[in-house]
Protein backbone atom coordinates (compact mmCIF):
# COMPACT_ATOMS: atom_id res chain seq x y z
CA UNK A 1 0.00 0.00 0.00
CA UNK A 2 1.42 3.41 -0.58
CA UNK A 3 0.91 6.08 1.34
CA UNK A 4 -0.88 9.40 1.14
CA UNK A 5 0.88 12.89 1.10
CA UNK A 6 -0.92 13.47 4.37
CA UNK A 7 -3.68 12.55 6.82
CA UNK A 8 -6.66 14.05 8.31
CA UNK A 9 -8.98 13.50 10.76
CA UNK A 10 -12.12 12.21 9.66
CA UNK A 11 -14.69 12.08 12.48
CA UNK A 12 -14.77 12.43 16.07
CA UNK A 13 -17.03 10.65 18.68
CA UNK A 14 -17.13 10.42 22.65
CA UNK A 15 -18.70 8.68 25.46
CA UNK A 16 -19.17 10.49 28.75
CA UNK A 17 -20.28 8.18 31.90
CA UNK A 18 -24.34 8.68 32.78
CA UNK A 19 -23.22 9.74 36.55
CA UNK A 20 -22.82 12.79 37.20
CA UNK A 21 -20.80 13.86 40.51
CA UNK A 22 -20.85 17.36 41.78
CA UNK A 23 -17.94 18.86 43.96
CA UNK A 24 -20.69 18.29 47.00
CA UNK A 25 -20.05 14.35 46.58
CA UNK A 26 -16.07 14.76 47.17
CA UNK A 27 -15.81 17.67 49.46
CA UNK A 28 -16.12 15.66 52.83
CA UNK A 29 -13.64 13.00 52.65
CA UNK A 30 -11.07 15.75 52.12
CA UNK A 31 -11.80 18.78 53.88
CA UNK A 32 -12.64 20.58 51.51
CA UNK A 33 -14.95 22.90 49.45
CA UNK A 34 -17.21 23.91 46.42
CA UNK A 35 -15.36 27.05 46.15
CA UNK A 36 -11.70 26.05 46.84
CA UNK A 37 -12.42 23.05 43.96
CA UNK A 38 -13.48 25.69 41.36
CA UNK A 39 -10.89 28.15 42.13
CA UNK A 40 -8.17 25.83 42.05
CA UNK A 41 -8.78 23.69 39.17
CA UNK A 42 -12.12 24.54 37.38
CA UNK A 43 -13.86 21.80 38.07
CA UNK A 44 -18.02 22.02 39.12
CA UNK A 45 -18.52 18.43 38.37
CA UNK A 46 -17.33 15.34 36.63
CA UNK A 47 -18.50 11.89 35.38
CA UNK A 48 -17.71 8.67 37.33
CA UNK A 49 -18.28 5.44 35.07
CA UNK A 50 -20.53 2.55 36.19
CA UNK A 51 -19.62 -0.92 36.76
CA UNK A 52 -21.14 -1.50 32.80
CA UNK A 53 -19.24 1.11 31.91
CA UNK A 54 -15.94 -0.39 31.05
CA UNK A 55 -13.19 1.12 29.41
CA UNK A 56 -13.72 -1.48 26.39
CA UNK A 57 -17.61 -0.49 26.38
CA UNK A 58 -17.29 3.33 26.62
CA UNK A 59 -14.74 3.37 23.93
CA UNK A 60 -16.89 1.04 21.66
CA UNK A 61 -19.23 4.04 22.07
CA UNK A 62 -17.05 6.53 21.35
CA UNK A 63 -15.93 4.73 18.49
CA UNK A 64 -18.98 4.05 16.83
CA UNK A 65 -19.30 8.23 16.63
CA UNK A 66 -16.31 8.48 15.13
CA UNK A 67 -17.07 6.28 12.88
CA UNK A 68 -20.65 7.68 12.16
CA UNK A 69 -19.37 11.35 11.45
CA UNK A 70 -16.27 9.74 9.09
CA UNK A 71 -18.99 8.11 7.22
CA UNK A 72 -16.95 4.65 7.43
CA UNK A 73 -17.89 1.13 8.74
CA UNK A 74 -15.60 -0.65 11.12
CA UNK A 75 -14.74 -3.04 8.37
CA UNK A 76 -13.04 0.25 6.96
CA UNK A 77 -10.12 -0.15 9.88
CA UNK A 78 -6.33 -1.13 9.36
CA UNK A 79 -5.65 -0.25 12.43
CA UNK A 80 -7.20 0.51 16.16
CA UNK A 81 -4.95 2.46 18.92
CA UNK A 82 -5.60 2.74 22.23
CA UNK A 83 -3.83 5.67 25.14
CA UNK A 84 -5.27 4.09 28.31
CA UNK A 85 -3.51 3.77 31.56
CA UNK A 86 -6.56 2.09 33.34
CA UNK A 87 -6.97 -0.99 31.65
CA UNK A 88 -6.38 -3.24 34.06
CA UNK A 89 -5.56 -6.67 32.24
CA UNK A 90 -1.71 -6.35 30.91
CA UNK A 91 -2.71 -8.70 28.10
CA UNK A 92 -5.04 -8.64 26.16
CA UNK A 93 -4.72 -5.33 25.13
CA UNK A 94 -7.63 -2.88 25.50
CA UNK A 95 -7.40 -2.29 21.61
CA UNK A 96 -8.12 -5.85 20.61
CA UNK A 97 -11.05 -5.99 22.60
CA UNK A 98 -12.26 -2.82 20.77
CA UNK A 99 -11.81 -3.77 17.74
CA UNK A 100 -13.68 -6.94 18.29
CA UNK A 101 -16.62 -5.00 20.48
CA UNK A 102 -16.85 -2.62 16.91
CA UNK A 103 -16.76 -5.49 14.19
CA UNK A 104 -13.37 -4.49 12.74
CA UNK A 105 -12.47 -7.82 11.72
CA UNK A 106 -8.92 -8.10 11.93
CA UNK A 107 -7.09 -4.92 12.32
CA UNK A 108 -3.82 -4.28 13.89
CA UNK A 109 -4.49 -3.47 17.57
CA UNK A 110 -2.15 -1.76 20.04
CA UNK A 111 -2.56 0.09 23.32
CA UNK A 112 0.18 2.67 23.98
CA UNK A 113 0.61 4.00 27.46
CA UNK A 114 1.20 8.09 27.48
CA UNK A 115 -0.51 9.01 30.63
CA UNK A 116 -2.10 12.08 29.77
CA UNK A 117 -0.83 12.82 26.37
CA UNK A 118 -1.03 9.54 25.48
CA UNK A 119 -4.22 10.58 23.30
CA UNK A 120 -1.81 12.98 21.17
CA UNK A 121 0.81 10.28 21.11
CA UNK A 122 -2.11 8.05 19.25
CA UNK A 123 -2.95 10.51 16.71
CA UNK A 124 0.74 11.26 15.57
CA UNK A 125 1.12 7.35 15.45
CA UNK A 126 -1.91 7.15 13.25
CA UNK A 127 -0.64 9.53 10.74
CA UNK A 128 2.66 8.21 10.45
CA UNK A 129 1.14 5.24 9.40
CA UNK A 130 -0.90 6.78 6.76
CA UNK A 131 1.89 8.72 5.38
CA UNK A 132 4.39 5.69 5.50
CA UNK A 133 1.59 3.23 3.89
CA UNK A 134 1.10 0.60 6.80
CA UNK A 135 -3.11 1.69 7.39
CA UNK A 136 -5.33 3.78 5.29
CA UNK A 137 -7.45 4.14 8.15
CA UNK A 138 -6.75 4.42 11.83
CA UNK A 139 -9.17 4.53 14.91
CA UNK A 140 -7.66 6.37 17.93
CA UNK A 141 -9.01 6.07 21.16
CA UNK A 142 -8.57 7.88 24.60
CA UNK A 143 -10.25 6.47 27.68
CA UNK A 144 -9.64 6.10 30.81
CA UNK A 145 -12.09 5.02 34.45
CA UNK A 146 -9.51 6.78 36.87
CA UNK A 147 -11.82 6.88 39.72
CA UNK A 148 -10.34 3.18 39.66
CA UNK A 149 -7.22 4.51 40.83
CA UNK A 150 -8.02 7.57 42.41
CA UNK A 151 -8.31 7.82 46.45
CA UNK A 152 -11.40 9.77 47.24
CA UNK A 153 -9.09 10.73 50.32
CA UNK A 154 -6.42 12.43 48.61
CA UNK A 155 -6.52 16.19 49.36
CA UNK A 156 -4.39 16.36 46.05
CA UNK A 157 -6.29 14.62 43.61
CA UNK A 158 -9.67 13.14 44.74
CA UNK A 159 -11.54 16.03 42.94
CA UNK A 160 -9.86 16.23 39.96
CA UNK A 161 -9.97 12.72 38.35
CA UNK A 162 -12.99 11.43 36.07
CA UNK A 163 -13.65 8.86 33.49
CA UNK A 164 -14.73 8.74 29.83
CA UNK A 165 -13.67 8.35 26.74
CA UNK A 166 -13.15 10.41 23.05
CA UNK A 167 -11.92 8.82 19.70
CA UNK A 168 -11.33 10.01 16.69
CA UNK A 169 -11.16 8.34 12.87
CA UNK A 170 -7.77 9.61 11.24
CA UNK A 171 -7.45 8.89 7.49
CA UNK A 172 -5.95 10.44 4.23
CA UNK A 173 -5.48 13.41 3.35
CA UNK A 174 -3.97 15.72 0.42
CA UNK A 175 -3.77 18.24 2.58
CA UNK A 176 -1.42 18.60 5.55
CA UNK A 177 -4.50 18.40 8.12
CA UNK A 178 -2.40 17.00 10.64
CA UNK A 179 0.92 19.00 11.60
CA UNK A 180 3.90 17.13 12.31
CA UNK A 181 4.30 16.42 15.88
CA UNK A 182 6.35 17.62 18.88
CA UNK A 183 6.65 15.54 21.81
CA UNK A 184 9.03 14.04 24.21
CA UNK A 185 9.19 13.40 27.67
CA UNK A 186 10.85 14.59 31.12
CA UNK A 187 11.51 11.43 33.32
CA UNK A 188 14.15 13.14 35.65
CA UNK A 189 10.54 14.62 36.62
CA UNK A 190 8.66 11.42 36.78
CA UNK A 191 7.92 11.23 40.34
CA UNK A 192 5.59 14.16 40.01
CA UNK A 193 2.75 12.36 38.87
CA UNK A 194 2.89 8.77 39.66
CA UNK A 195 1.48 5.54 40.69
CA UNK A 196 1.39 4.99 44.58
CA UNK A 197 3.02 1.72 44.93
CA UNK A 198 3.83 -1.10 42.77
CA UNK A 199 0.95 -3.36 41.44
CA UNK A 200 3.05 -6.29 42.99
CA UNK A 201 2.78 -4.62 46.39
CA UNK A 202 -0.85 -4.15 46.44
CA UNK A 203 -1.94 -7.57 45.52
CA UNK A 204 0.22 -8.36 48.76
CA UNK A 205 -0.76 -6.23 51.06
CA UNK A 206 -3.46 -6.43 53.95
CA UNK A 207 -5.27 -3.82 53.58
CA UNK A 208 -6.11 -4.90 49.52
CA UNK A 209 -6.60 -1.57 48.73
CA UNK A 210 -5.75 -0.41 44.87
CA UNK A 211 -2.80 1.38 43.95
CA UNK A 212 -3.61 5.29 43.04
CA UNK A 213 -2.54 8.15 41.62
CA UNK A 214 -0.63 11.01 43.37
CA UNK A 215 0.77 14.21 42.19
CA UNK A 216 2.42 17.27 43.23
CA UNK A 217 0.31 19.70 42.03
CA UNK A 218 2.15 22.54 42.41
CA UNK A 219 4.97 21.41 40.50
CA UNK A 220 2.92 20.38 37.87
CA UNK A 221 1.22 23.53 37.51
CA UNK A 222 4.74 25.54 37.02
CA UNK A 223 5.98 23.05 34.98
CA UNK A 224 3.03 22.51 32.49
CA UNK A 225 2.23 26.02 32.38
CA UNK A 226 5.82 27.51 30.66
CA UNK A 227 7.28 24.72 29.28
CA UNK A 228 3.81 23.62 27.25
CA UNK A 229 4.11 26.82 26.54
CA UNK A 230 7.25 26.56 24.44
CA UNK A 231 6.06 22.74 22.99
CA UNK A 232 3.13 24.74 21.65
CA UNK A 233 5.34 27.59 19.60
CA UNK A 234 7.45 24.90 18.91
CA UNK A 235 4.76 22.99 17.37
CA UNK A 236 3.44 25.82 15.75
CA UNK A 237 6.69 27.11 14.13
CA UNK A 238 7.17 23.08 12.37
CA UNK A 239 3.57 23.63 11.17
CA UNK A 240 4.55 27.10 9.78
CA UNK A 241 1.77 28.54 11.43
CA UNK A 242 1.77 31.47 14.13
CA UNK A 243 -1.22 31.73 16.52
CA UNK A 244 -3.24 34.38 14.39
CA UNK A 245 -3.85 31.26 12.33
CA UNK A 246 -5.52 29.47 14.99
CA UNK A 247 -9.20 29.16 15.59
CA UNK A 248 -8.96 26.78 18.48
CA UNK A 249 -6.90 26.16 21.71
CA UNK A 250 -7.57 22.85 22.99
CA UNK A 251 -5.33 21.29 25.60
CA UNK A 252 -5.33 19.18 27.71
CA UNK A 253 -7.86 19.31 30.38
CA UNK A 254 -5.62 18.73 34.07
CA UNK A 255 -6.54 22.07 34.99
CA UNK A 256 -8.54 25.46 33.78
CA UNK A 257 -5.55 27.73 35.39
CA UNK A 258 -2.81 25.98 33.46
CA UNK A 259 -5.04 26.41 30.07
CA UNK A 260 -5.17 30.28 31.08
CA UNK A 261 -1.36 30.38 31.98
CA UNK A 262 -0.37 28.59 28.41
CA UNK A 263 -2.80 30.60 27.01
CA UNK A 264 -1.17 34.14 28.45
CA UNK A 265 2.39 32.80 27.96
CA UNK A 266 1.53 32.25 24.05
CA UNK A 267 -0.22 35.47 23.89
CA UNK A 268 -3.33 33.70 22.02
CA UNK A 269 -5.58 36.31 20.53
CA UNK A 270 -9.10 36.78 21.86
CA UNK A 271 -11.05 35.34 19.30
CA UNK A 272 -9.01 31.90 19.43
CA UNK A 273 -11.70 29.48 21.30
CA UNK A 274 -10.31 27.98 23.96
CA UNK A 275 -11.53 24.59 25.27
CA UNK A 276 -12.77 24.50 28.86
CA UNK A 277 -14.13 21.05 29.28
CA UNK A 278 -12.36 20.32 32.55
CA UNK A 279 -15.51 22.27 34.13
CA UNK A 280 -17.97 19.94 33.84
CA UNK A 281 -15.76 16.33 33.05
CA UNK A 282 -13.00 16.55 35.15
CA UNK A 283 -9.25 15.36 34.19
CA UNK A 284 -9.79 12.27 32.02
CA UNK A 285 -5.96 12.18 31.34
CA UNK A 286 -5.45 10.54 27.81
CA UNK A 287 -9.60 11.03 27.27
CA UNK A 288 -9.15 14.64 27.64
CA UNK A 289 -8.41 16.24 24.65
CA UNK A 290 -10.27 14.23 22.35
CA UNK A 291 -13.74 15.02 25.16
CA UNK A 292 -13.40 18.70 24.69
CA UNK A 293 -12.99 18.79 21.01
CA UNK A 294 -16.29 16.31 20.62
CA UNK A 295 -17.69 19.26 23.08
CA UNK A 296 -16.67 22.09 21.06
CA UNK A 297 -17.72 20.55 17.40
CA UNK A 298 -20.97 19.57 19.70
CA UNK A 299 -22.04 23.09 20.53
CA UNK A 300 -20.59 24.66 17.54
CA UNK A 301 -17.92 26.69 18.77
CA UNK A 302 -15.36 24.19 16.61
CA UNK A 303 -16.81 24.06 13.04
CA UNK A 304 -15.13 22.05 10.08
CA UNK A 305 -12.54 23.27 8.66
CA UNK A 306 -10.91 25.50 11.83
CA UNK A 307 -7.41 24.90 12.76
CA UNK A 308 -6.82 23.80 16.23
CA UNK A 309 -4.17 23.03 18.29
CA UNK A 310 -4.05 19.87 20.40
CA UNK A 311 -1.80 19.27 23.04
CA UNK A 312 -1.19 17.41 26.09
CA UNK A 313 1.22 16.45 28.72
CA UNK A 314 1.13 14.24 32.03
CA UNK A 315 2.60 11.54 33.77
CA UNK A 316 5.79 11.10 32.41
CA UNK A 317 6.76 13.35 32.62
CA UNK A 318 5.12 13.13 29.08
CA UNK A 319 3.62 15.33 26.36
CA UNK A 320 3.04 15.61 22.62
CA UNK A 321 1.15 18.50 20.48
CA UNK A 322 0.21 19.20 16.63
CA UNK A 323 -1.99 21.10 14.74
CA UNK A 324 -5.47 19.69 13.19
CA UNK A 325 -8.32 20.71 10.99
CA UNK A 326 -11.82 20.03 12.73
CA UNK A 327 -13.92 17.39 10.85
């Protein structure tokens, strides 16, 4: 198969859990408050899957969107990618299981694990392999059920956490509709967002209870809100682009003062739309991005054809950001 000059994405879908959890369910097991939750981080309320709502069911959903709006069948699939860190089984993947939940038949299936960026990770994969000829068409997912892993007890991270899931169909293009991407990673820094003990060590210890997620927030925040800073011009100057050719800002969702800071440090213009998802769905880590652009094409502040740029970073410490064209 040879490949096309460039890829594109095609359609977008998402699935967002059916329960709904205000700041008023988290508040007491950490001291807390309504107002201290929104001023810190954004967040009013976020979604909390059900036990039928497994990461393998919600991204079927998701999926099937994406599908919808690219106006392809799963049949249509050479490949399915998954950025998950809460799948739980190490084998089989989460992918496979996908692609067999959709009717894909027999596509190459791979989960990658990114943390929080690992949703930007997925599409850059996907349109390498368009370019280089290996898939024609490539569904990328982002889910994640972190209120798996999250302690409802952490000060630090009990109201920040939620589940869902976003996908997207990425396919060819003759038009560079998906930038070339920057990422890399920080692991001298890894210890700033992190799982709390080793899967090994849970399983053995008395108390059973299931290893979670902690962060130090503040770090993060200083970190993520100059340095993405620079990975977005950075990304912006390999695209040949400046920011008065954006439309749309959408990054990753961990927190709606770090979008303001990246947004102030890149001097965005006014009329760039700026995704604020994290308001009402929480951090969904590697669902994140891929949520708020389904929210933004969904009440029409993204419309086909606007440039956007994604980018996300996380655990890792990890991150990865290009430019797209909306569907």
């Amino acid at each position: 198969m040879s490949g096309s000059p460039h890829a594109r994405i095609l359609g977008v879908g998402a699935y967002r859990p059916r329960r709904v959890v205000p700041n008023s369910e988290v508040v007491e097991a950490i001291e807390s408050s309504d107002e201290w939750i929104q001023q810190r981080s954004g967040i009013r309320e976020r979604r909390f899957a059900s036990e039928d709502e497994t990461v393998v069911a919600m991204s079927a959903e998701a999926a099937r969107g994406a599908l919808a709006q690219a106006g392809l069948q799963a049949s249509d699939l050479d490949c399915v990618v998954v950025a998950t860190v809460s799948h739980f089984l190490q084998t089989p993947s989460a992918a496979a299981l996908i692609a067999h939940e959709i009717g894909a038949g027999a596509p190459a299936a791979f989960d990658i694990s990114a943390a929080c960026a690992g949703f930007c990770h997925g599409v850059a994969i996907a349109s390498d392999m368009i370019r280089g000829g290996s898939a024609k068409n490539v569904l990328v997912v982002g889910v994640e059920r972190l209120s798996d892993i999250t302690s409802p007890r952490d000060r630090g991270t009990a109201f920040i956490f939620a589940d869902g899931a976003g996908a997207v169909v990425v396919g060819p293009s003759t038009e560079p509709d998906i930038s070339p991407v920057v990422w890399g990673s920080d692991g001298a820094q890894s210890d700033l967002i992190r799982q709390n003990t080793d899967w090994r060590d849970a399983v053995n210890a008395a108390d059973g209870e299931m290893p979670h997620l902690v962060m130090e927030g503040a770090a993060v925040f200083r970190w993520a809100s100059f340095e993405m800073a620079k990975v977005a011009q950075e990304t912006l100057t390999k695209a040949g682009l400046t920011v008065e050719d954006l439309d749309l800002f959408i990054p990753h969702q961990a927190n709606d003062r770090i979008t303001s800071a990246m947004a102030r440090a890149m001097k965005l213009p006014e009329r760039v739309r700026i995704a604020r998802d994290i308001a009402v769905q929480g951090n969904t880590s590697a669902a994140s991005v891929p949520l708020a652009l389904a929210r933004m094409i969904e009440t029409g502040e993204a419309k086909s054809g606007d440039r956007a740029l994604l980018i996300a970073f996380g655990a890792g410490l990890a991150y990865a950001a290009q430019v797209v064209t909306v569907p």
